[in-house]
PDB file of N, CA and C in Angstrom:
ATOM      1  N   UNK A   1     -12.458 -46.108 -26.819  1.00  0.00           N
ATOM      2  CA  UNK A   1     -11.445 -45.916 -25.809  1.00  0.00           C
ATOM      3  C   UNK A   1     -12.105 -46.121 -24.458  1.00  0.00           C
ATOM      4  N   UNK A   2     -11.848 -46.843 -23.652  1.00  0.00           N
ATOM      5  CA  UNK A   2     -12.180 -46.802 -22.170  1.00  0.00           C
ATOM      6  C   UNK A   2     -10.950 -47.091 -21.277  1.00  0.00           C
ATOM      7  N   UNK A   3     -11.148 -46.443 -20.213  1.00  0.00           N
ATOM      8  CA  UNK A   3     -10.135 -46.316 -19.110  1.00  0.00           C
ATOM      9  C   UNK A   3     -10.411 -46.037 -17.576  1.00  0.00           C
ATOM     10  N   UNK A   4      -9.662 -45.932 -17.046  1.00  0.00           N
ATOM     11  CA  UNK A   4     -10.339 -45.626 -15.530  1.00  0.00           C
ATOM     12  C   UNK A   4      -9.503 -43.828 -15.102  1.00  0.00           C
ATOM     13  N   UNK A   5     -10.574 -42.950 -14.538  1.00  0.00           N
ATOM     14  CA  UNK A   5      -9.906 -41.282 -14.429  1.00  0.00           C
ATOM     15  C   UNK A   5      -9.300 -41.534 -12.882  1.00  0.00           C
ATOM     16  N   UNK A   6      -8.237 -41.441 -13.159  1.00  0.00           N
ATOM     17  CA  UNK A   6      -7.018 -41.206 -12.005  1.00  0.00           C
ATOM     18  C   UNK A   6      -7.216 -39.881 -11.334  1.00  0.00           C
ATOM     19  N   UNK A   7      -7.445 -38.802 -12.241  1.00  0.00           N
ATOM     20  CA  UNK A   7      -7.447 -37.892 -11.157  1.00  0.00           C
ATOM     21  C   UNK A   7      -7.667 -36.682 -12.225  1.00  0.00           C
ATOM     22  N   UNK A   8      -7.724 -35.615 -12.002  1.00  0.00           N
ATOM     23  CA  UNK A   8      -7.906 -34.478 -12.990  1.00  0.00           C
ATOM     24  C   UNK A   8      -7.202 -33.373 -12.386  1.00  0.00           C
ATOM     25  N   UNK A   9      -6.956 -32.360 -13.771  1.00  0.00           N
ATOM     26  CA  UNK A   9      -6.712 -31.088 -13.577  1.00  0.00           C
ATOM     27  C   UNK A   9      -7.278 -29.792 -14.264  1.00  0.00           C
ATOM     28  N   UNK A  10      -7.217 -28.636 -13.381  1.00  0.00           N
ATOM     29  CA  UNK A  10      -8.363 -27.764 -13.738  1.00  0.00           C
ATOM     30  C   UNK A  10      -7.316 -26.586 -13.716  1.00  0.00           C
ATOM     31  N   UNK A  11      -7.145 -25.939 -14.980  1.00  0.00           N
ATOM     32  CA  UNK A  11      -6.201 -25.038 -15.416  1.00  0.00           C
ATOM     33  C   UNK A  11      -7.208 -23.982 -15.845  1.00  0.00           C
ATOM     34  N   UNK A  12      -6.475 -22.767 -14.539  1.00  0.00           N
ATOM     35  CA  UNK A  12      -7.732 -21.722 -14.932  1.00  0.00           C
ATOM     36  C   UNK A  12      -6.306 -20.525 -14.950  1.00  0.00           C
ATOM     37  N   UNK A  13      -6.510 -19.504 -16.093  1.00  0.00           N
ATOM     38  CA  UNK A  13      -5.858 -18.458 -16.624  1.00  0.00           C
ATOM     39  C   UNK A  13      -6.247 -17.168 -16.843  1.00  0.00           C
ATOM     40  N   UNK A  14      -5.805 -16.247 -16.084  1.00  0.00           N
ATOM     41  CA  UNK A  14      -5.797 -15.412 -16.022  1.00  0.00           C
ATOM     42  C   UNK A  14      -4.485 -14.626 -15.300  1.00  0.00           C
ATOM     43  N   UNK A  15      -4.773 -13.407 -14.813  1.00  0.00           N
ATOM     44  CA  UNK A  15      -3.790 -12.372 -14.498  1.00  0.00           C
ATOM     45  C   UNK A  15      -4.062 -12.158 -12.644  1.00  0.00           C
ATOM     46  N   UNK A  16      -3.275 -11.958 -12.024  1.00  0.00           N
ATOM     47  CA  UNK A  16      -3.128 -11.595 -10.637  1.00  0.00           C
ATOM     48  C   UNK A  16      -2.773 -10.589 -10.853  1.00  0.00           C
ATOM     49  N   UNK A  17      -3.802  -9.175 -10.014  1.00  0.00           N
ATOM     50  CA  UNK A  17      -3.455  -7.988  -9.848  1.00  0.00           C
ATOM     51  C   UNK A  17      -1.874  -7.724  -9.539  1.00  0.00           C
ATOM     52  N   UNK A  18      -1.200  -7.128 -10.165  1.00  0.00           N
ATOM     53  CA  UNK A  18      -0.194  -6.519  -9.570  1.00  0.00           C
ATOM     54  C   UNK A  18       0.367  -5.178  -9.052  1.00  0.00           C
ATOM     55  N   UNK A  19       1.068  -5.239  -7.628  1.00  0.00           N
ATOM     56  CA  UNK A  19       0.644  -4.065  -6.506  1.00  0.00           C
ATOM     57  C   UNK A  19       2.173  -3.875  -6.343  1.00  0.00           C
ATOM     58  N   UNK A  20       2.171  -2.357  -6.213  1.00  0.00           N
ATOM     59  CA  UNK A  20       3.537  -1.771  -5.957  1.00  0.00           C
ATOM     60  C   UNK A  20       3.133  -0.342  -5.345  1.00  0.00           C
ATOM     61  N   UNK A  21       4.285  -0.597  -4.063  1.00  0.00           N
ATOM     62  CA  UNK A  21       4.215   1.052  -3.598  1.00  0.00           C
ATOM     63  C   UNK A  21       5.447   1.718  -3.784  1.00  0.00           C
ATOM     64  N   UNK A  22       5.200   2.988  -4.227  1.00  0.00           N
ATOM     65  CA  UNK A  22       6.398   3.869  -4.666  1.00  0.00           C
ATOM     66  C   UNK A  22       6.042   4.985  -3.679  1.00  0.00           C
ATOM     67  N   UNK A  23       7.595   5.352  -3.568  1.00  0.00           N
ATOM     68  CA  UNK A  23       7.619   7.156  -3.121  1.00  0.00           C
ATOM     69  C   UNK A  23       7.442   8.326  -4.062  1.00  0.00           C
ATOM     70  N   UNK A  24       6.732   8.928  -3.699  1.00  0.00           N
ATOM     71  CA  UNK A  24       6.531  10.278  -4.835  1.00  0.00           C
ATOM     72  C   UNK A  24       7.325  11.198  -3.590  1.00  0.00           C
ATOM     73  N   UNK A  25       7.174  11.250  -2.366  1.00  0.00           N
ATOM     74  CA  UNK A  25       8.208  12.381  -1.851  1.00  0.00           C
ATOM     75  C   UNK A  25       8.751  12.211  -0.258  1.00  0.00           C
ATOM     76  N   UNK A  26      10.105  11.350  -0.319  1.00  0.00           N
ATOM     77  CA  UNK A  26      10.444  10.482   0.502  1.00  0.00           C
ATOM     78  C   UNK A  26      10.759  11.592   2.229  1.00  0.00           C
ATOM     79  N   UNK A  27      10.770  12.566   1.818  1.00  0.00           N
ATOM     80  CA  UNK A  27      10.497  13.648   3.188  1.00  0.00           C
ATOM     81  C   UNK A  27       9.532  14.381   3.938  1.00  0.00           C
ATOM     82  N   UNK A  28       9.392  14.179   5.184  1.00  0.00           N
ATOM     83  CA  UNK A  28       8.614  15.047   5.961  1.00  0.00           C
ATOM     84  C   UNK A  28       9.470  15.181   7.054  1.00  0.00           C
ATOM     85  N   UNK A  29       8.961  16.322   7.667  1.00  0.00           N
ATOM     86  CA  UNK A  29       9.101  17.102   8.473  1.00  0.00           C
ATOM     87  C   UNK A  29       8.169  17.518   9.808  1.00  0.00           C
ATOM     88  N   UNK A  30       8.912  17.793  11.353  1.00  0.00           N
ATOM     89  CA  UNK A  30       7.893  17.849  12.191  1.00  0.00           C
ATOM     90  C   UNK A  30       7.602  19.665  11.826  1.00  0.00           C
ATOM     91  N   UNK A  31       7.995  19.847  11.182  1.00  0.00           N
ATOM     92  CA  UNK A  31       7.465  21.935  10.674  1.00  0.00           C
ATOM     93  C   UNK A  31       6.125  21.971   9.475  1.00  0.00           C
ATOM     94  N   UNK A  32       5.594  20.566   9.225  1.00  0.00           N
ATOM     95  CA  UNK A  32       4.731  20.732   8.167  1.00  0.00           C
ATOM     96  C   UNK A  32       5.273  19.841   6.978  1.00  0.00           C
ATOM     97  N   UNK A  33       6.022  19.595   6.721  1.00  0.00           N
ATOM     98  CA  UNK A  33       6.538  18.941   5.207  1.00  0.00           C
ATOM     99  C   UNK A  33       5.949  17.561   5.153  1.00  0.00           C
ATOM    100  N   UNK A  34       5.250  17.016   3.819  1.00  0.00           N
ATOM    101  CA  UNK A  34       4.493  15.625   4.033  1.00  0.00           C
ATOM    102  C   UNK A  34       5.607  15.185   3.173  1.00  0.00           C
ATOM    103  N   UNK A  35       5.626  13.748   3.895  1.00  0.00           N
ATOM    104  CA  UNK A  35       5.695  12.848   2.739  1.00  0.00           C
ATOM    105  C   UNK A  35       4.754  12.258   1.565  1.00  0.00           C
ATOM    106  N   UNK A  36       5.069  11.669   0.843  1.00  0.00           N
ATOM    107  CA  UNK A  36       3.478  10.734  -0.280  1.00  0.00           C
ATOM    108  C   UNK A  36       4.670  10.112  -0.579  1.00  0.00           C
ATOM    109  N   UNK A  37       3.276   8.391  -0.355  1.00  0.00           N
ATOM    110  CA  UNK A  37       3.889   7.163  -1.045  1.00  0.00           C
ATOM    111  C   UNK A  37       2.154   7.232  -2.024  1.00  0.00           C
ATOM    112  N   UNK A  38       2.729   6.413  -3.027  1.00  0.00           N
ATOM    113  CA  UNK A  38       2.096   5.471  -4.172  1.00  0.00           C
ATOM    114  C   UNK A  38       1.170   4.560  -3.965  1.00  0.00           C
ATOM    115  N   UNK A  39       0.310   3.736  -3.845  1.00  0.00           N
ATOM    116  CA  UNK A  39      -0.140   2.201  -3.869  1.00  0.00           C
ATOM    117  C   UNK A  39      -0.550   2.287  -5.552  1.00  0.00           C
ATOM    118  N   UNK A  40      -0.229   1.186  -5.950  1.00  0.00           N
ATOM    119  CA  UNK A  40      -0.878   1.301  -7.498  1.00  0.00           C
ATOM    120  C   UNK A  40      -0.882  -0.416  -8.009  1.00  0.00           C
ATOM    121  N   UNK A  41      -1.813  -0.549  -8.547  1.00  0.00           N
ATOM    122  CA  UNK A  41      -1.843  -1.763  -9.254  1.00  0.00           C
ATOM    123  C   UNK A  41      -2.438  -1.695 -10.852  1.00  0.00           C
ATOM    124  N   UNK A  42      -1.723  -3.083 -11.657  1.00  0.00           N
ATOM    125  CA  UNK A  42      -2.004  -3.295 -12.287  1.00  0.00           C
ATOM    126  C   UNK A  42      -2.618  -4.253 -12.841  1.00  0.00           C
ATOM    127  N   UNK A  43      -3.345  -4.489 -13.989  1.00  0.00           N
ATOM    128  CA  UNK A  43      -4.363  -5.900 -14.207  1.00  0.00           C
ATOM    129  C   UNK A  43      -5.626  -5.420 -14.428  1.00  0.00           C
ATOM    130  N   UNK A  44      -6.555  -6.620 -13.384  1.00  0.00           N
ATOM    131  CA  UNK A  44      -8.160  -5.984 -14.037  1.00  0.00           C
ATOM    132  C   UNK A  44      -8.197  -5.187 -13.336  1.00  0.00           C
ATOM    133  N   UNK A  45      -9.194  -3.777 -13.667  1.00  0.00           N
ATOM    134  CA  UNK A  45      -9.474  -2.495 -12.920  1.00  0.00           C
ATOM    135  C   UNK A  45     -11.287  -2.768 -12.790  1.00  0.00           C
ATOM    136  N   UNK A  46     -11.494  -3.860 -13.215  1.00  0.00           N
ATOM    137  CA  UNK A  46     -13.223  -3.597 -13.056  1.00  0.00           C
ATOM    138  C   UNK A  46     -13.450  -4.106 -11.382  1.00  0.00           C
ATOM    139  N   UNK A  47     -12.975  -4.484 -10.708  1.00  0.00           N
ATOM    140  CA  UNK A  47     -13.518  -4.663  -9.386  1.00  0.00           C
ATOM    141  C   UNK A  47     -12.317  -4.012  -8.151  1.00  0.00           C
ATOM    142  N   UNK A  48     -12.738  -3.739  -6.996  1.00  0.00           N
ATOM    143  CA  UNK A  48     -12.093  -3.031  -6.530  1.00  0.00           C
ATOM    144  C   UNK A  48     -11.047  -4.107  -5.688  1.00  0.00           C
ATOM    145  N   UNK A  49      -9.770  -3.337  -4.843  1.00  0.00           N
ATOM    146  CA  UNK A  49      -8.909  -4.698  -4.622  1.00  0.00           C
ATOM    147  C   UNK A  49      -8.416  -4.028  -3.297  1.00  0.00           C
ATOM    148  N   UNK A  50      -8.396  -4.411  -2.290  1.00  0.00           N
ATOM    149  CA  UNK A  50      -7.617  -4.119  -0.667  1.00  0.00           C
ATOM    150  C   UNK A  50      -6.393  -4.800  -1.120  1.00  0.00           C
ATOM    151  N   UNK A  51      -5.935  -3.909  -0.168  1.00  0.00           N
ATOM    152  CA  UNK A  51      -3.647  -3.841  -0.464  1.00  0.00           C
ATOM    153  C   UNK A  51      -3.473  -3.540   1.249  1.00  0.00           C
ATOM    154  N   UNK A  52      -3.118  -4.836   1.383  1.00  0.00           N
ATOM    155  CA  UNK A  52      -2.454  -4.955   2.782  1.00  0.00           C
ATOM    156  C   UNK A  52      -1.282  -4.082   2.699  1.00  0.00           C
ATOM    157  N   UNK A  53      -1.147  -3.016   3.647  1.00  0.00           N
ATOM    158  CA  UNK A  53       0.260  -2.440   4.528  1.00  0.00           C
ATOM    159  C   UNK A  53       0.396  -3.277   5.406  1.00  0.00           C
ATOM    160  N   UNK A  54       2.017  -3.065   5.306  1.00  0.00           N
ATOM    161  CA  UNK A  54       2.497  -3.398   6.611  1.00  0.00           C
ATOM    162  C   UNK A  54       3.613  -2.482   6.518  1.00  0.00           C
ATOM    163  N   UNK A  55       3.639  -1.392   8.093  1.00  0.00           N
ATOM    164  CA  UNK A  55       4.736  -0.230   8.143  1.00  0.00           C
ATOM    165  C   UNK A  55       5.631  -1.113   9.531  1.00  0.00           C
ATOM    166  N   UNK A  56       6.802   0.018   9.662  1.00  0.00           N
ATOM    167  CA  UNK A  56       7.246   0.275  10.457  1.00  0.00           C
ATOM    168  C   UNK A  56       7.739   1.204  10.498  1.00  0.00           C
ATOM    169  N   UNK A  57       7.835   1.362  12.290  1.00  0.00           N
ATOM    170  CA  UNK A  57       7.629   2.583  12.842  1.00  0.00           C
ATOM    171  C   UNK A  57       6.572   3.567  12.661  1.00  0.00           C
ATOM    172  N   UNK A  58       5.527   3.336  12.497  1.00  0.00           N
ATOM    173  CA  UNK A  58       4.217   3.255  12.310  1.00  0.00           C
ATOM    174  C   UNK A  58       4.157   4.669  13.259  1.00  0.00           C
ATOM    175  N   UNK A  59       4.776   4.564  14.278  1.00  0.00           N
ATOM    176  CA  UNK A  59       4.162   5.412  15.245  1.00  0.00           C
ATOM    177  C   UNK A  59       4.659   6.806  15.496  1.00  0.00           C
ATOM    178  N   UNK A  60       5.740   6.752  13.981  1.00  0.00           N
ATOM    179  CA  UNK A  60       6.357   7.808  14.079  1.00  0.00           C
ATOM    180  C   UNK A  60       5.725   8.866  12.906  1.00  0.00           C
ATOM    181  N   UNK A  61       5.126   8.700  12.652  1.00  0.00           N
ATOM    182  CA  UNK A  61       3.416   9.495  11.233  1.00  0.00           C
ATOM    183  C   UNK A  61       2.249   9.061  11.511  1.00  0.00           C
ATOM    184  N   UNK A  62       1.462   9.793  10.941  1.00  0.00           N
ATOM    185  CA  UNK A  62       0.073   9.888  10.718  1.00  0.00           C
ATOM    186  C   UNK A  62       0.308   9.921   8.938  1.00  0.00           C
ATOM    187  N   UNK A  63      -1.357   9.570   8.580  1.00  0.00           N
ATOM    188  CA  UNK A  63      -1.561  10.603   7.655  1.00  0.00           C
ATOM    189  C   UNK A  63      -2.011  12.118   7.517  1.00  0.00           C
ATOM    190  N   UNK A  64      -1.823  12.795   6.756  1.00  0.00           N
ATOM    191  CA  UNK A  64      -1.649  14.352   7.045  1.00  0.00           C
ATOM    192  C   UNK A  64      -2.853  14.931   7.832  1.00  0.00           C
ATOM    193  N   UNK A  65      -4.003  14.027   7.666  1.00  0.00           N
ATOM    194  CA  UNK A  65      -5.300  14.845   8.548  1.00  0.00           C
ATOM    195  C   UNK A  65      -5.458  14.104   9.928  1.00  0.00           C
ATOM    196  N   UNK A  66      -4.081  13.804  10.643  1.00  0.00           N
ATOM    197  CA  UNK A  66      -3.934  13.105  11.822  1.00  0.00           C
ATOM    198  C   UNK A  66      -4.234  11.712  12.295  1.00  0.00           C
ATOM    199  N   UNK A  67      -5.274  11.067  11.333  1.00  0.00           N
ATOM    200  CA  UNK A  67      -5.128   9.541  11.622  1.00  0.00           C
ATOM    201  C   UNK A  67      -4.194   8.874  11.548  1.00  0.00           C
ATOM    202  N   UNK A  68      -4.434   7.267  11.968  1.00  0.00           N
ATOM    203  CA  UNK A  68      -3.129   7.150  12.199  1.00  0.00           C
ATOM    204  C   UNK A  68      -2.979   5.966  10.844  1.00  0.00           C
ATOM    205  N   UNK A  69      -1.664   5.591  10.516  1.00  0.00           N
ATOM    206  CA  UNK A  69      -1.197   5.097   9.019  1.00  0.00           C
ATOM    207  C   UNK A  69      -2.479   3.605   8.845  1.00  0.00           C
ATOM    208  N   UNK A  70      -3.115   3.517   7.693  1.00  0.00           N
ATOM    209  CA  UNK A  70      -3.796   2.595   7.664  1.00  0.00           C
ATOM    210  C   UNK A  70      -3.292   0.872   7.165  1.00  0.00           C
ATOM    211  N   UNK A  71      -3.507   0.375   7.862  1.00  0.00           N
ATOM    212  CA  UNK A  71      -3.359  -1.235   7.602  1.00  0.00           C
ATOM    213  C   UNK A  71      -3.563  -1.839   6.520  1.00  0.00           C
ATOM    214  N   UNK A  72      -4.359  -0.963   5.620  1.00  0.00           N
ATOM    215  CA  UNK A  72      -4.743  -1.370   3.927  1.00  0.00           C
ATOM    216  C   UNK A  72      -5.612  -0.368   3.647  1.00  0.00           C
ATOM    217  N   UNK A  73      -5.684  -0.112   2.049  1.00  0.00           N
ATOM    218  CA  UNK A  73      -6.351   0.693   1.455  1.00  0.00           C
ATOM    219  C   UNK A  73      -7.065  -0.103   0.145  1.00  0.00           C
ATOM    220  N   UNK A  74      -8.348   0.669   0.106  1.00  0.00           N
ATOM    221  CA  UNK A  74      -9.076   0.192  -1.213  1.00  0.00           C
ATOM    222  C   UNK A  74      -9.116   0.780  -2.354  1.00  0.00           C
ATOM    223  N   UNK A  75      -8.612   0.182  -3.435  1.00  0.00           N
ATOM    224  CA  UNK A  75      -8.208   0.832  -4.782  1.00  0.00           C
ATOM    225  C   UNK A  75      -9.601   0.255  -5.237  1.00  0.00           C
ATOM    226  N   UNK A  76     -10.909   1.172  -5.292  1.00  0.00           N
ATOM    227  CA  UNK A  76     -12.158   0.756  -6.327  1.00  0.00           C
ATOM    228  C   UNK A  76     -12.020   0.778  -7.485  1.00  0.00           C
ATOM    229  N   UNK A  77     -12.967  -0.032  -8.053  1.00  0.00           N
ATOM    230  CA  UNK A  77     -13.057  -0.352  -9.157  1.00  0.00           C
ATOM    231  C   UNK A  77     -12.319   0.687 -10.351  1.00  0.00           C
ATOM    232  N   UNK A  78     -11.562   0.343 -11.421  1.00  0.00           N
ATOM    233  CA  UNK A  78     -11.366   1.642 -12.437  1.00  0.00           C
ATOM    234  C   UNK A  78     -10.420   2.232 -11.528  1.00  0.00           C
ATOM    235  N   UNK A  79     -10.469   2.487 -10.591  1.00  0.00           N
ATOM    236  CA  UNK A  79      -8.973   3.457  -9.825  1.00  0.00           C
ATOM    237  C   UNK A  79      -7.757   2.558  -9.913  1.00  0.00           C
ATOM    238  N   UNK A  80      -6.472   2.653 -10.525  1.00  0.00           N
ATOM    239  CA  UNK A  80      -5.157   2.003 -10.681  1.00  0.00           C
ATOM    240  C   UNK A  80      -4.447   2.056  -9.380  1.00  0.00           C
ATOM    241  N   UNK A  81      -4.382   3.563  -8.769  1.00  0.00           N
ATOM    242  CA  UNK A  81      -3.750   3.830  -7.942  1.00  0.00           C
ATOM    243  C   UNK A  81      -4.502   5.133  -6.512  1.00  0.00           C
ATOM    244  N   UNK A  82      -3.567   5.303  -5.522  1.00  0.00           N
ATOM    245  CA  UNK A  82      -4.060   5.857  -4.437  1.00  0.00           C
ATOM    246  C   UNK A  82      -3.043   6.829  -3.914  1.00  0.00           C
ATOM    247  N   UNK A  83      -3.051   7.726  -3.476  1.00  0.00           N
ATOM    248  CA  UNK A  83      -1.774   8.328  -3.089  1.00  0.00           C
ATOM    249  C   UNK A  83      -2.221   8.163  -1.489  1.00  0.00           C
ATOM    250  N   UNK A  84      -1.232   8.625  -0.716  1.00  0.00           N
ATOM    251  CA  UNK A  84      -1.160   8.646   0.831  1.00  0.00           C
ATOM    252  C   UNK A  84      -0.487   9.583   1.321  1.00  0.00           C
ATOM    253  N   UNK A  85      -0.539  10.952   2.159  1.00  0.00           N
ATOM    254  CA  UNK A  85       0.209  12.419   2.320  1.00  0.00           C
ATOM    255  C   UNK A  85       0.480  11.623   3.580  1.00  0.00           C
ATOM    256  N   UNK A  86       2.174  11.736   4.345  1.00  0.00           N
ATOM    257  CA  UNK A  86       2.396  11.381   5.955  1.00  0.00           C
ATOM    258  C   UNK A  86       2.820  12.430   5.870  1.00  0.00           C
ATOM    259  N   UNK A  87       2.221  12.466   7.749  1.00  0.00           N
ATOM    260  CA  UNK A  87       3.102  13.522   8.604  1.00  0.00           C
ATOM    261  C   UNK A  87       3.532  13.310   9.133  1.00  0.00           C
ATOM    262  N   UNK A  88       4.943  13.329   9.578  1.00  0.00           N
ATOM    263  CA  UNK A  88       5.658  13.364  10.373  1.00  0.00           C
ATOM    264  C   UNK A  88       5.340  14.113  11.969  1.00  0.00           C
ATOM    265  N   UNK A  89       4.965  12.956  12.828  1.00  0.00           N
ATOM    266  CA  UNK A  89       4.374  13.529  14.556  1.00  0.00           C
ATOM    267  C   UNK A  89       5.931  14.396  15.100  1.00  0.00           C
ATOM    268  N   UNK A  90       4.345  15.557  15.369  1.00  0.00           N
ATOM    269  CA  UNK A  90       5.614  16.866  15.807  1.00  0.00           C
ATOM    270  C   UNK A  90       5.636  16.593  17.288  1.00  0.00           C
ATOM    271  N   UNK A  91       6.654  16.094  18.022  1.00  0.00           N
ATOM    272  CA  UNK A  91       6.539  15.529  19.164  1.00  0.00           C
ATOM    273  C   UNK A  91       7.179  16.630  20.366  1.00  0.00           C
ATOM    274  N   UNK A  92       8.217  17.865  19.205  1.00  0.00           N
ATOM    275  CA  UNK A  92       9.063  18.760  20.185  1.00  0.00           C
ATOM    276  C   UNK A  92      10.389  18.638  20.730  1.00  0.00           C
ATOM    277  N   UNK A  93      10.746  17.445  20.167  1.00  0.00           N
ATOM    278  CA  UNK A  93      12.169  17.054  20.911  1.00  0.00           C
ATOM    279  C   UNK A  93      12.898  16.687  19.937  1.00  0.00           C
ATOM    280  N   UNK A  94      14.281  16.794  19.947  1.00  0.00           N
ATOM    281  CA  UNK A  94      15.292  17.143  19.180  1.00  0.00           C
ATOM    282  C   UNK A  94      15.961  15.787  18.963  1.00  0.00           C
ATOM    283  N   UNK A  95      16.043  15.087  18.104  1.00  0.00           N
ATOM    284  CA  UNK A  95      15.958  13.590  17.458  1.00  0.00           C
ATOM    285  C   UNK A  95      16.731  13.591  16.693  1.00  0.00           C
ATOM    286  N   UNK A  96      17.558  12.033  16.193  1.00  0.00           N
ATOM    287  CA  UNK A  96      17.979  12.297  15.011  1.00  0.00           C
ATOM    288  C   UNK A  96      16.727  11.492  13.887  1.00  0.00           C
ATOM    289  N   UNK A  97      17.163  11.720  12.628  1.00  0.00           N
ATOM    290  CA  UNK A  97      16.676  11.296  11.473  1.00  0.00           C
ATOM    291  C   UNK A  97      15.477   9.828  11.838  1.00  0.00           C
ATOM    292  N   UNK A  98      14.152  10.005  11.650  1.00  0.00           N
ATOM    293  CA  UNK A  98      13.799   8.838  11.991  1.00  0.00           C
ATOM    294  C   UNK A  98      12.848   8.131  10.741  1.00  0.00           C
ATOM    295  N   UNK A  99      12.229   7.290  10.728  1.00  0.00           N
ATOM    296  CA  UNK A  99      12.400   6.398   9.450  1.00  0.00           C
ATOM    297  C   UNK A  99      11.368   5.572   9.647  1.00  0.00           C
ATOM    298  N   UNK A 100       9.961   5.873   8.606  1.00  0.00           N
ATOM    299  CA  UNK A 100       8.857   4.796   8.252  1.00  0.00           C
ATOM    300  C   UNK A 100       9.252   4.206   6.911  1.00  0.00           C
ATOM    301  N   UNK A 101       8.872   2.815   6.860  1.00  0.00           N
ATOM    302  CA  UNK A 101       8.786   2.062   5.389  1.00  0.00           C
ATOM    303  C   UNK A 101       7.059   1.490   5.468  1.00  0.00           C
ATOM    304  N   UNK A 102       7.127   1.355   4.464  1.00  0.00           N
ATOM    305  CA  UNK A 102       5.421   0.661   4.347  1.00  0.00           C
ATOM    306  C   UNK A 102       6.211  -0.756   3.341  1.00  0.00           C
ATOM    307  N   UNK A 103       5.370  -1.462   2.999  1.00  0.00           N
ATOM    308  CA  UNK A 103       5.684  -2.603   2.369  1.00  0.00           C
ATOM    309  C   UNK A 103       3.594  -3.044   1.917  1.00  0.00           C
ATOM    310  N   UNK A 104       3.948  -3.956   0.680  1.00  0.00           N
ATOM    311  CA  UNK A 104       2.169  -4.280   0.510  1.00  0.00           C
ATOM    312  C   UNK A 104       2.261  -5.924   0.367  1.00  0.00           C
TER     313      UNK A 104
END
């Protein structure tokens, strides 16, 4: 058989981590009450994997020990998932209902 190679293809298989954030407790409060969201993935667990956030209203929580909401988190190696406690910034003034989402 002889011919001339036009061009090739390189078929590589495997799995893409898959990342989901859930609410475990969609309320907080400026009196103390946290919220917790989820990050969790599934797939390979042998190497560790950064999970882009992206919030809004960002500026209306912290996480519970006052920093402020992080831009991504690292799920190491063997860890599936991460939890995250928000607080709701006690600012003193009388508001209505206000509203973070995260997205990954």
């Amino acid at each position: 058989m002889s011919g001339e190679l036009m061009g090739w293809t390189l078929d590589v298989f495997g799995t893409q981590p898959g990342v989901s954030v859930s609410v475990l407790d969609g309320s907080a409060s400026e009196a103390g009450d946290l919220a917790e969201v989820a990050i969790e993935r599934s797939g390979d667990l042998s190497k560790p994997l950064t999970v882009e956030l992206n919030w809004t209203n960002a500026q209306e929580a912290t996480l519970s020990d006052g920093s402020p909401l992080p831009s991504s988190v690292v799920l190491a190696a063997g860890k599936a998932s991460v939890s995250l406690s928000l607080a709701a910034i006690a600012d003193g003034l009388e508001e209505p209902t206000e509203f973070v989402s995260v997205s990954s």
